[in-house]
Protein backbone atom coordinates (compact mmCIF):
# COMPACT_ATOMS: atom_id res chain seq x y z
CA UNK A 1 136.44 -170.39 -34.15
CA UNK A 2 135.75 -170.58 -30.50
CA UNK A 3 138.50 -168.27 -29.32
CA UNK A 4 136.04 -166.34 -26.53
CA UNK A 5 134.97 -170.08 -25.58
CA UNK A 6 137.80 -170.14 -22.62
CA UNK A 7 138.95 -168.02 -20.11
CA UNK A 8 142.29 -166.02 -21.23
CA UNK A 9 144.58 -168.40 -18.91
CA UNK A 10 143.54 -171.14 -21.18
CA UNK A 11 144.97 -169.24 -24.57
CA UNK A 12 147.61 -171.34 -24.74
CA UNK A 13 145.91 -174.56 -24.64
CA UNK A 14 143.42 -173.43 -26.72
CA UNK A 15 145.97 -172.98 -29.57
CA UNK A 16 147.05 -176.43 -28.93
CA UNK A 17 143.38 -177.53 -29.66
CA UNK A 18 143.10 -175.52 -32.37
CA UNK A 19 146.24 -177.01 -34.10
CA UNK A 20 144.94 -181.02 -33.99
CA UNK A 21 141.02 -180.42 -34.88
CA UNK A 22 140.82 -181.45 -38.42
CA UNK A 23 140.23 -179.20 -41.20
CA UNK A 24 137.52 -181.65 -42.95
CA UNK A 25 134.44 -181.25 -42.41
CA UNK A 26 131.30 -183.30 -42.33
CA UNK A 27 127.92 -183.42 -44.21
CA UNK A 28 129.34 -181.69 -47.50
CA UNK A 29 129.47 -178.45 -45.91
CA UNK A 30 131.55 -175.96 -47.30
CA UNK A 31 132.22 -173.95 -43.85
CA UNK A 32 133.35 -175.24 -40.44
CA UNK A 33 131.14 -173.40 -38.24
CA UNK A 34 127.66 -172.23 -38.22
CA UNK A 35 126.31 -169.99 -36.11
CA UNK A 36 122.57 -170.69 -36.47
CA UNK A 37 121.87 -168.30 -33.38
CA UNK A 38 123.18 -165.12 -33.19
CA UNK A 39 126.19 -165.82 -30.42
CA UNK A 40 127.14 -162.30 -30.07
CA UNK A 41 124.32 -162.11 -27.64
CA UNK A 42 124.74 -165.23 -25.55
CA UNK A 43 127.61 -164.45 -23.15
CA UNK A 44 128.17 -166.64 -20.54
CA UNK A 45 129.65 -164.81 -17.50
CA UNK A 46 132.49 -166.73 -15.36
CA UNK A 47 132.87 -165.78 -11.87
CA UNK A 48 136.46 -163.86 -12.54
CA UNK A 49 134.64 -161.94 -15.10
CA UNK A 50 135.13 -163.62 -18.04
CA UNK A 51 132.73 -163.49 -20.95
CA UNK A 52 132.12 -166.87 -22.77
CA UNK A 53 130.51 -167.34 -26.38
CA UNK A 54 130.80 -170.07 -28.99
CA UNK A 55 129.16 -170.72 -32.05
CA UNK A 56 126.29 -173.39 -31.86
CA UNK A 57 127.15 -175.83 -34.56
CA UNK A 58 130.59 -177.18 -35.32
CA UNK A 59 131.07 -179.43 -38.40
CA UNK A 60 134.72 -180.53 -38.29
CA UNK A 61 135.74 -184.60 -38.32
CA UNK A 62 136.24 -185.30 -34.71
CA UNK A 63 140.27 -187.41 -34.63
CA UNK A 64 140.43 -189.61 -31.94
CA UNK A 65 144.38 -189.62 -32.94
CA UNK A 66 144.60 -186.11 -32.27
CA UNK A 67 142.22 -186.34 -29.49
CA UNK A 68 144.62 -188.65 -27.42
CA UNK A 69 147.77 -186.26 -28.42
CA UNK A 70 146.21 -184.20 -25.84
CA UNK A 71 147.00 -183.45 -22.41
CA UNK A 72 144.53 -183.25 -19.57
CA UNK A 73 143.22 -179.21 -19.92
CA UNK A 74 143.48 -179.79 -23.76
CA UNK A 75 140.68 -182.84 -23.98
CA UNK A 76 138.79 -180.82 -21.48
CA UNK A 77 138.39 -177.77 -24.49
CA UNK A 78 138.25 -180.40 -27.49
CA UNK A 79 135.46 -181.87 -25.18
CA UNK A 80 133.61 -178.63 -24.85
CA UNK A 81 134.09 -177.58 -28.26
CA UNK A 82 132.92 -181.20 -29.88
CA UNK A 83 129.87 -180.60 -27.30
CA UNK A 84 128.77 -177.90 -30.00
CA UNK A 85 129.33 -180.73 -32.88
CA UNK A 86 126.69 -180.88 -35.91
CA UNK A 87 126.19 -184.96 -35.06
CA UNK A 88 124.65 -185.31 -31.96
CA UNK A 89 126.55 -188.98 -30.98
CA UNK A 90 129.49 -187.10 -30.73
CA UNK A 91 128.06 -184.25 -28.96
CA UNK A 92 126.66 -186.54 -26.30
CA UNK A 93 130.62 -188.74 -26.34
CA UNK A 94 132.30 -185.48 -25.12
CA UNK A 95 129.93 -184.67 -22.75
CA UNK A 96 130.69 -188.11 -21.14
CA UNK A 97 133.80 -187.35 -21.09
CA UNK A 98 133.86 -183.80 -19.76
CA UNK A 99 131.32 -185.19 -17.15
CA UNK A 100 134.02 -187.62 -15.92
CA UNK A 101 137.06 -185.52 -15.73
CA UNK A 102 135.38 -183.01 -12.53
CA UNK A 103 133.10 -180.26 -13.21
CA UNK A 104 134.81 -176.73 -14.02
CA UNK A 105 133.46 -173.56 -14.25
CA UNK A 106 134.16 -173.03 -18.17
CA UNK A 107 132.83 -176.23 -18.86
CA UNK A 108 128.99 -174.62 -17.24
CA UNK A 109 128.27 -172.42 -20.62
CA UNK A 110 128.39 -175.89 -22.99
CA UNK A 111 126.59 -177.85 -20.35
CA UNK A 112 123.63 -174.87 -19.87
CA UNK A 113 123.51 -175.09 -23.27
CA UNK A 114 123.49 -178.31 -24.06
CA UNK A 115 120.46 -178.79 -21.85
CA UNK A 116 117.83 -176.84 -23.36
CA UNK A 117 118.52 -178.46 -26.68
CA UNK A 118 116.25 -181.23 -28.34
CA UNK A 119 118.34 -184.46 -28.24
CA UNK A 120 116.51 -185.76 -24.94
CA UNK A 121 119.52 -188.68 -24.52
CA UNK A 122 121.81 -185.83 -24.18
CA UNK A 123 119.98 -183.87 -21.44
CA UNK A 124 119.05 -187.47 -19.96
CA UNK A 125 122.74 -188.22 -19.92
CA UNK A 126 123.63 -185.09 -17.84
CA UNK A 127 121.13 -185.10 -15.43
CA UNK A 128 121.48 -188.79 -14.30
CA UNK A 129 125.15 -187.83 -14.16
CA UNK A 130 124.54 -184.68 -12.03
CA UNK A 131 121.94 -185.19 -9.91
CA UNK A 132 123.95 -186.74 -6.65
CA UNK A 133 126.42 -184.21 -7.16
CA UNK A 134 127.43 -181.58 -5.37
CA UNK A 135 126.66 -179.04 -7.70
CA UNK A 136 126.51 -175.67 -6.07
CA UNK A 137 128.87 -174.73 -8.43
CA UNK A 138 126.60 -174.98 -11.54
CA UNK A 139 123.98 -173.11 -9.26
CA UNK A 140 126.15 -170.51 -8.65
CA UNK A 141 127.16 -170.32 -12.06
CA UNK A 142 123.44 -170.48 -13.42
CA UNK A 143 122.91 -167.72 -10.53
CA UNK A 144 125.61 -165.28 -12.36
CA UNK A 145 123.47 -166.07 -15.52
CA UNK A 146 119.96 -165.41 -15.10
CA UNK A 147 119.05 -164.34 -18.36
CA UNK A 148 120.52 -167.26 -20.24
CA UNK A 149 119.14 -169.44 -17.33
CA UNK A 150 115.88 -168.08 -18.26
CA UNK A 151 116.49 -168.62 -22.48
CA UNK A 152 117.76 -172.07 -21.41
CA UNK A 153 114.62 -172.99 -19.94
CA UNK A 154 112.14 -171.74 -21.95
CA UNK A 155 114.03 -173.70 -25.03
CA UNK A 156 114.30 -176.90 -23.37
CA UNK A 157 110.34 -176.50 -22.61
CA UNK A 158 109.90 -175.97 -26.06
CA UNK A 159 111.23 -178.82 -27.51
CA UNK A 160 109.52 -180.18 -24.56
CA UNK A 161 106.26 -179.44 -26.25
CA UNK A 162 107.17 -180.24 -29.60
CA UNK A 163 109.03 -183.70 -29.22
CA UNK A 164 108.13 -185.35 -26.20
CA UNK A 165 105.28 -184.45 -24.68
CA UNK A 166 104.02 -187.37 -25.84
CA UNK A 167 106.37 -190.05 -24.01
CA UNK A 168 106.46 -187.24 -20.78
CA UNK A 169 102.87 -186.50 -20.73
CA UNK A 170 103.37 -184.06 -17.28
CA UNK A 171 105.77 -181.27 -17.95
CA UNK A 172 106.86 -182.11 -14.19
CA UNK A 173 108.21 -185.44 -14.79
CA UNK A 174 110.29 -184.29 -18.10
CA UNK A 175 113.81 -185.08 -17.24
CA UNK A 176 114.94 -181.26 -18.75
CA UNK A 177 112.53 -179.87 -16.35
CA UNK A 178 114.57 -181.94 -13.22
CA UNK A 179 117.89 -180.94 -14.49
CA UNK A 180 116.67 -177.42 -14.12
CA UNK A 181 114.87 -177.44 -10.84
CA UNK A 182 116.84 -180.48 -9.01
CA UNK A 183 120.52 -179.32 -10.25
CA UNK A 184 120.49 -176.27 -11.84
CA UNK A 185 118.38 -173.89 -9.71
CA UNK A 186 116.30 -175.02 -6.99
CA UNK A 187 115.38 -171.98 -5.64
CA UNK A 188 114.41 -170.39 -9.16
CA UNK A 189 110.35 -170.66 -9.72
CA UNK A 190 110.57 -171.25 -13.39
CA UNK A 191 106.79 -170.96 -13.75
CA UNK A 192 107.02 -167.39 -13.32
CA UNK A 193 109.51 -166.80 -15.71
């Protein structure tokens, strides 16, 4: 399911995860996990090395019960991986939380991708969140991933242009284009991508 989602040292907990998410699913689907994109091509590299990938839509019941059986490490990986949910409430409730517990590395792929996707609430939520930060980590990060930086980007303008130009009239003052240029990458001139 998301087994390449974490770095190795986090096998363990992962199988913890794994063991309390909830075989139902949601909206009458017959399958757990949909990859609607073709993962296999959007690694995420950590700064040890390690390679990061996940499917983009997740439609397992999210269990609060088995949620709170959790320790610390294991809420932080059924955070990330509800991040990737099919509803996007609960997508946006486990980004809140993941945003509260301290910012780690292999949390950076679900947050990247998170932002360039169309539920503007969601990419409101982590740039007001972000933006006093410290977060030369998530520049370094996006640094060490300049192509998906660059795929990230050009999908959050996108939906940009086809949901709310309308209410953000100046690409400039578009709160996915901030995220990007005030937290992200400064430095990077995304015009000229």
């Amino acid at each position: 399911m998301f087994s390449e989602g974490f770095p190795i040292e986090l096998h363990e907990e992962y199988l913890r995860v794994l063991s309390v998410i909830s075989k139902k699913t949601v909206n009458n689907v017959s399958c757990g996990i949909l990859d609607g994109y073709n993962s296999d091509k959007e690694i995420y590299y950590l700064s040890d090395g390690s390679e990061v990938r996940f499917p983009y839509r997740m439609y397992f019941e999210d269990d609060e019960y088995a949620y709170s059986s959790l320790n610390n490490i294991e809420k932080a990986i059924y955070d990330c991986i509800y991040t990737r949910h099919c509803d996007g409430h609960i997508r946006e409730m486990h980004l809140k939380r993941l945003l509260a517990t301290g910012m780690q590395e292999w949390f950076m792929p679900y947050l990247l991708r998170l932002s360039s996707e169309y539920v503007v609430e969601i990419v409101e939520l982590l740039y007001e969140t972000i933006k006093d930060r410290d977060n030369q980590a998530i520049q370094d990060f996006c640094h060490n991933n300049p192509l998906l930086l660059k795929c990230a980007y050009i999908r959050m303008t996108s939906y940009w242009e086809c949901y709310y130009k309308w209410r953000y009239p100046k690409f400039k003052s578009y709160v996915g284009r901030k995220l990007f240029k005030e937290c992200f990458s400064p430095h990077t001139n995304f015009e000229k991508l």
